[in-house]
C-alpha atoms as a PDB file:
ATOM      1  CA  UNK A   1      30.610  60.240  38.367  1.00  0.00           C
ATOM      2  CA  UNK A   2      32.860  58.427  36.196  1.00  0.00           C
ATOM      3  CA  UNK A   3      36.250  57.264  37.839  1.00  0.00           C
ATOM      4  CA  UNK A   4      39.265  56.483  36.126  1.00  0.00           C
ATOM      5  CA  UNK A   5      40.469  53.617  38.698  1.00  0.00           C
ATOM      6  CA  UNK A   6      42.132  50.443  37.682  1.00  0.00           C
ATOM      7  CA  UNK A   7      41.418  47.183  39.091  1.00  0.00           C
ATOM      8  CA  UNK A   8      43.903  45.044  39.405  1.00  0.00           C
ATOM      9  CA  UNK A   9      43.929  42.285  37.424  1.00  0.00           C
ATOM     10  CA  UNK A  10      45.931  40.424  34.995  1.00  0.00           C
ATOM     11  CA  UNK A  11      45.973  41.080  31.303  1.00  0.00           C
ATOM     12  CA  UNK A  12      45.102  38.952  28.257  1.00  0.00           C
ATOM     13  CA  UNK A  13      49.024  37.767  27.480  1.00  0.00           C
ATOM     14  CA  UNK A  14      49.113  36.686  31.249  1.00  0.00           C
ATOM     15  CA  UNK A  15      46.372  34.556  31.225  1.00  0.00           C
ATOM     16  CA  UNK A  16      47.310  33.103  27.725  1.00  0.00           C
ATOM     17  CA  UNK A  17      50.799  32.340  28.903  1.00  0.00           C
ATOM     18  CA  UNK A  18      49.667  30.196  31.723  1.00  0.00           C
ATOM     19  CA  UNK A  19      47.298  28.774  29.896  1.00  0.00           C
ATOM     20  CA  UNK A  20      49.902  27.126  27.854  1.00  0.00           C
ATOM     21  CA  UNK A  21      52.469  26.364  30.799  1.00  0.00           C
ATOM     22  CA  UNK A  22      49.323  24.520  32.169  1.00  0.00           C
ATOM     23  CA  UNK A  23      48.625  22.206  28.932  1.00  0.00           C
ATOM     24  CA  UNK A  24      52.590  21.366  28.031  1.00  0.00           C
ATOM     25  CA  UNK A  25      52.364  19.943  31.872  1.00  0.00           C
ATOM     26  CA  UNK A  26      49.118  18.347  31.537  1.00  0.00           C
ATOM     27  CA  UNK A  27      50.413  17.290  27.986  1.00  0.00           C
ATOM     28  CA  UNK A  28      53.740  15.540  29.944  1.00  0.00           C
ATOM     29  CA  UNK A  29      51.765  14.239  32.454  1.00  0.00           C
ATOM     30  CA  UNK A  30      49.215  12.021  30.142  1.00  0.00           C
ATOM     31  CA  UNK A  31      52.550  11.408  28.411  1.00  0.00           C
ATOM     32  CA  UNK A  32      54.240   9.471  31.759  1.00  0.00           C
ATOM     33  CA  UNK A  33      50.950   7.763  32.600  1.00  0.00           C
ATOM     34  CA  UNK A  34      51.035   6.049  29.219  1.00  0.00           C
ATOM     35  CA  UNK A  35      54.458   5.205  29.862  1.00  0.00           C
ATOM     36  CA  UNK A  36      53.583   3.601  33.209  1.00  0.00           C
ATOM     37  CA  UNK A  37      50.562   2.058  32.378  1.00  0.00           C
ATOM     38  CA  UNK A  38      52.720   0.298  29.339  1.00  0.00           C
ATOM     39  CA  UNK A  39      55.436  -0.752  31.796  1.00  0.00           C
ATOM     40  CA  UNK A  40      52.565  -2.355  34.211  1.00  0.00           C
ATOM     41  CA  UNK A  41      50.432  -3.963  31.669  1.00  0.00           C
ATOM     42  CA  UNK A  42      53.997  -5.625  30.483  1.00  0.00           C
ATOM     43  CA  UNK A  43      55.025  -6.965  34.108  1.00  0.00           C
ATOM     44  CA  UNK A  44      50.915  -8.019  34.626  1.00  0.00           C
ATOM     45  CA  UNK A  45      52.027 -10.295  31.287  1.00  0.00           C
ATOM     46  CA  UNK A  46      54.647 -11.717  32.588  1.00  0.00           C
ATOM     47  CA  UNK A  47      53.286 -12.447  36.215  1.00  0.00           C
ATOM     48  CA  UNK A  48      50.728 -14.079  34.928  1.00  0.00           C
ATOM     49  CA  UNK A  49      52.941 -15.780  32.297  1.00  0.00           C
ATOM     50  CA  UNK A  50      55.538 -16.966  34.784  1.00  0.00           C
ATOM     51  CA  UNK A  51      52.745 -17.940  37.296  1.00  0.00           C
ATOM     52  CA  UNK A  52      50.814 -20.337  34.592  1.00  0.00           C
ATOM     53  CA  UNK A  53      54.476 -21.928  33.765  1.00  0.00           C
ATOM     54  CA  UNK A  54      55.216 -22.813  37.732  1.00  0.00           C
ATOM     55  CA  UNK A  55      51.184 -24.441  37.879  1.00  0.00           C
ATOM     56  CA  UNK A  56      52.293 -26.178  34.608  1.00  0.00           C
ATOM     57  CA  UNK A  57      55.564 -27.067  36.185  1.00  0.00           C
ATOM     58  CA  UNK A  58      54.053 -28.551  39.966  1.00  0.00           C
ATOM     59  CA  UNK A  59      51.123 -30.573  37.944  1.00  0.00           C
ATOM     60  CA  UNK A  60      53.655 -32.053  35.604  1.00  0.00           C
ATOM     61  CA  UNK A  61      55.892 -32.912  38.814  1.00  0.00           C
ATOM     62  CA  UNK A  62      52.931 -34.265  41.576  1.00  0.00           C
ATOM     63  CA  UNK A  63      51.855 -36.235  38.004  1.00  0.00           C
ATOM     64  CA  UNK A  64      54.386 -37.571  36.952  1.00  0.00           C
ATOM     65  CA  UNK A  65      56.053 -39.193  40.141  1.00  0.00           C
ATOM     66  CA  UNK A  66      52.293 -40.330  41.382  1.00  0.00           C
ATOM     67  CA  UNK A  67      51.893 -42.342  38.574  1.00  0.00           C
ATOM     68  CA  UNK A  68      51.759 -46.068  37.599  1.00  0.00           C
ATOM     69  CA  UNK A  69      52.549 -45.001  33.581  1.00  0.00           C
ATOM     70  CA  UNK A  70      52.867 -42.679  31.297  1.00  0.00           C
ATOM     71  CA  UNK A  71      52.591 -42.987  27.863  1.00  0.00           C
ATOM     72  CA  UNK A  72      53.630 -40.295  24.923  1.00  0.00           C
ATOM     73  CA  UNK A  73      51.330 -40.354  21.587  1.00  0.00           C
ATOM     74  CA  UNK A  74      52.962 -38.399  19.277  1.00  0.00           C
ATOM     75  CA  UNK A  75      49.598 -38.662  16.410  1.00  0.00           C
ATOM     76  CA  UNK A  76      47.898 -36.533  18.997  1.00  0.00           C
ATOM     77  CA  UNK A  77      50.174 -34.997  20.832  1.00  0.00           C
ATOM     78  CA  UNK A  78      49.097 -36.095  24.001  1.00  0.00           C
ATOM     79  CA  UNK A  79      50.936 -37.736  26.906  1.00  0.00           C
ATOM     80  CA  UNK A  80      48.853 -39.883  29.155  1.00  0.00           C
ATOM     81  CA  UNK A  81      49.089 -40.462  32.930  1.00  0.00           C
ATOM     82  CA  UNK A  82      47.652 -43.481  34.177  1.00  0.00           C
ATOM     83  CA  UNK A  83      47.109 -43.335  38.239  1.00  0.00           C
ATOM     84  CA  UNK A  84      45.376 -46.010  40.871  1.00  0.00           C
ATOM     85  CA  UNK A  85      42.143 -43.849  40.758  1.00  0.00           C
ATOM     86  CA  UNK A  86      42.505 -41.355  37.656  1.00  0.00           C
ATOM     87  CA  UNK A  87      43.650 -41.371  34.011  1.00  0.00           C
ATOM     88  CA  UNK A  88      45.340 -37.823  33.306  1.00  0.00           C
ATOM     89  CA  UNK A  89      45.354 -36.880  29.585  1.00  0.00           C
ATOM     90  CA  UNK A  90      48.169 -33.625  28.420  1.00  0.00           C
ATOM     91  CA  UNK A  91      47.303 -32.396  25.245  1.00  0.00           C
ATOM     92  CA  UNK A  92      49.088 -29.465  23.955  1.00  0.00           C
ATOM     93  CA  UNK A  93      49.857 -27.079  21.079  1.00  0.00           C
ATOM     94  CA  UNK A  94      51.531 -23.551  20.416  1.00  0.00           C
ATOM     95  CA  UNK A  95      49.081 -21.633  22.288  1.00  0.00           C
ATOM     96  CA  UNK A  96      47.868 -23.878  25.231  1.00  0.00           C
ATOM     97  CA  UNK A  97      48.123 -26.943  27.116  1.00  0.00           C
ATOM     98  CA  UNK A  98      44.688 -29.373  27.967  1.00  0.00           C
ATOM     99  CA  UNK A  99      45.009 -31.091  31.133  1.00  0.00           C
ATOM    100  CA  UNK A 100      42.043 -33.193  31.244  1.00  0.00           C
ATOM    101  CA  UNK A 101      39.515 -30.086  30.899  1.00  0.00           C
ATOM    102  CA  UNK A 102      41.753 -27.762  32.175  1.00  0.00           C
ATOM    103  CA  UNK A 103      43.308 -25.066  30.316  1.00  0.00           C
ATOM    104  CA  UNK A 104      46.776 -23.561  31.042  1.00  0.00           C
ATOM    105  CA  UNK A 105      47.438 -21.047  29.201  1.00  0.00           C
ATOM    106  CA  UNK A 106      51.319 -22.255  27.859  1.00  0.00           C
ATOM    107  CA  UNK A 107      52.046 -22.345  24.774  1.00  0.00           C
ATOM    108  CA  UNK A 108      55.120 -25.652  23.959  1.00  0.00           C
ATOM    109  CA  UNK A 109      57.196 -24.301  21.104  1.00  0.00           C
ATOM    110  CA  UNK A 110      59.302 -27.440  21.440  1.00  0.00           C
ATOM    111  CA  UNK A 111      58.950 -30.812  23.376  1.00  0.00           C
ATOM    112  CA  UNK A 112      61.613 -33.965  23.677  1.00  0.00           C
ATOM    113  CA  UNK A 113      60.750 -37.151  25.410  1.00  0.00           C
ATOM    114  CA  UNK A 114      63.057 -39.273  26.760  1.00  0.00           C
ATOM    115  CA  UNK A 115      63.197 -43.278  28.426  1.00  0.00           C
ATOM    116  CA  UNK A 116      66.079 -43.963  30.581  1.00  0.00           C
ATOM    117  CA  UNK A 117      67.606 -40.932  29.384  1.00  0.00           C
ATOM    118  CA  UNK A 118      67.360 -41.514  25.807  1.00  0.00           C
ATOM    119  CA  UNK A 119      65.262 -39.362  23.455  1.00  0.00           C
ATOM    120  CA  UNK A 120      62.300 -41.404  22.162  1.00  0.00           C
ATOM    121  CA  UNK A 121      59.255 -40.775  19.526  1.00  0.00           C
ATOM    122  CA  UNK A 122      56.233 -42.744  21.414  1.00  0.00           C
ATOM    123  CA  UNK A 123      55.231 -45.303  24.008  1.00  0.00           C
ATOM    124  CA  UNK A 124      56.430 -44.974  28.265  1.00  0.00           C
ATOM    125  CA  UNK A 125      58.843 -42.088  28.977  1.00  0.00           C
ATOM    126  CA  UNK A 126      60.300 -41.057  32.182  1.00  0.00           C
ATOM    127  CA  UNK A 127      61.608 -37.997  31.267  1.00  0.00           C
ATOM    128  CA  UNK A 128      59.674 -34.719  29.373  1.00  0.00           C
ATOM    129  CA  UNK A 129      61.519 -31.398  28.380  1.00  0.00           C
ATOM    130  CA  UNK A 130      58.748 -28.881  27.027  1.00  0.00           C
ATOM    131  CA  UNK A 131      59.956 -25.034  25.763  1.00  0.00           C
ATOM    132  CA  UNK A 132      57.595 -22.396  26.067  1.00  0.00           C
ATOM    133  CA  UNK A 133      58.127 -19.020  24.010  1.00  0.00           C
ATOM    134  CA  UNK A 134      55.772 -16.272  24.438  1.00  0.00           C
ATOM    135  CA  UNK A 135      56.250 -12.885  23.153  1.00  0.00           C
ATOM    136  CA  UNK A 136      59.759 -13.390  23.800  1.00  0.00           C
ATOM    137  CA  UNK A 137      59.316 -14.467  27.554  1.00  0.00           C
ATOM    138  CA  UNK A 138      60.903 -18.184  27.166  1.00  0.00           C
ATOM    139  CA  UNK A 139      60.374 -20.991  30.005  1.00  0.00           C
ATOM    140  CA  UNK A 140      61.877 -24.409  29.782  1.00  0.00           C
ATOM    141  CA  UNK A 141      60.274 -26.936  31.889  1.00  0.00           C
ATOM    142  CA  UNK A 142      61.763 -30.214  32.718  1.00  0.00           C
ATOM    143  CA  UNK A 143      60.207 -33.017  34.423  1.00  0.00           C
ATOM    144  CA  UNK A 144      61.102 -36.181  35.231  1.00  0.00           C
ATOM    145  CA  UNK A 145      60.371 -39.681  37.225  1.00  0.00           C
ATOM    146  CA  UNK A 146      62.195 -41.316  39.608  1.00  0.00           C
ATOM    147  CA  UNK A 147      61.915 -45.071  38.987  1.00  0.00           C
ATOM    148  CA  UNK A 148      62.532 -47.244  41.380  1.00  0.00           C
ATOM    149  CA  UNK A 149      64.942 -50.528  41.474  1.00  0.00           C
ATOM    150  CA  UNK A 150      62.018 -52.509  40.472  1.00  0.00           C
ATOM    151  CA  UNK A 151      60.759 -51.075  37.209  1.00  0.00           C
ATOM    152  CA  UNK A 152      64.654 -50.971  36.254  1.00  0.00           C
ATOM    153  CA  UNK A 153      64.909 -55.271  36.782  1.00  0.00           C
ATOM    154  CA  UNK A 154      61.868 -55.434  35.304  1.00  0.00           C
ATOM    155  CA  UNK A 155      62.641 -53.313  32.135  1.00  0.00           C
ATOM    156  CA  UNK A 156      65.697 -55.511  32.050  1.00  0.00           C
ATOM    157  CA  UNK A 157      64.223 -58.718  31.922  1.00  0.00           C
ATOM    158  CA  UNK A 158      61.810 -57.524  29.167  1.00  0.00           C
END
């Protein structure tokens, strides 16, 4: 016997309908993960960009006021530290700094030395103003010595 009974299910248009519905969500849903994963790769950037500028920033500072001199070459763009027990060479260009063979990864868009306050081209500083620009994330670092009431008679006298 053949019987004429329906089964309930749901019909062709149904299923196609929901089938879209379910890839214009999935579609907006890849759509906002893109979005996010842009927005956290950016703030990764500039954690890690901020983060190298403040270790540039503290070795600059503990260097510079532990130190006997410091000389500024500008052939070779290096500054060198001279310490009881260490000679600390800076070397640096658009895209990194060299501390000895260290690499921080800061790039100096623009650098001014300065004795006593005054700008200078080469030989002992006391003073070093770098700026760092990096995909439009800009840093300026500042650093100087104190120097005691010594070294000031002394540079007198000379």
């Amino acid at each position: 016997m053949n019987s004429n009974k329906k089964i309930p299910a749901f019909t062709l248009s149904e299923v196609l309908i929901v089938l879209v519905i379910t890839a214009i969500v999935v579609g907006i849903a890849f759509s906002v993960l893109t979005l996010i994963m842009k927005q956290y790769n950016a703030m990764k950037d500039s954690y890690i960009y901020k983060s190298e500028v403040l270790k540039l920033k503290q070795r600059l500072s503990i260097d510079f006021n532990s130190s006997q001199t410091i000389i500024w070459n500008p052939n070779e763009d290096q500054l060198i530290i001279t310490k009881p027990e260490q000679t600390i060479i800076y070397q640096w260009d658009a895209t990194a700094i060299i501390r000895n063979t260290d690499t921080i990864a800061v790039g100096i868009s623009q650098s001014n030395i300065f004795q006593k306050g005054e700008p200078v081209l080469s030989g002992p500083i006391d003073g070093l103003k770098l700026i760092s620009d990096k995909g439009g994330m800009k840093a300026l670092i500042f650093v100087s010595r104190e120097t005691d009431a010594l070294t000031n008679m002394t540079s007198q006298w000379d």
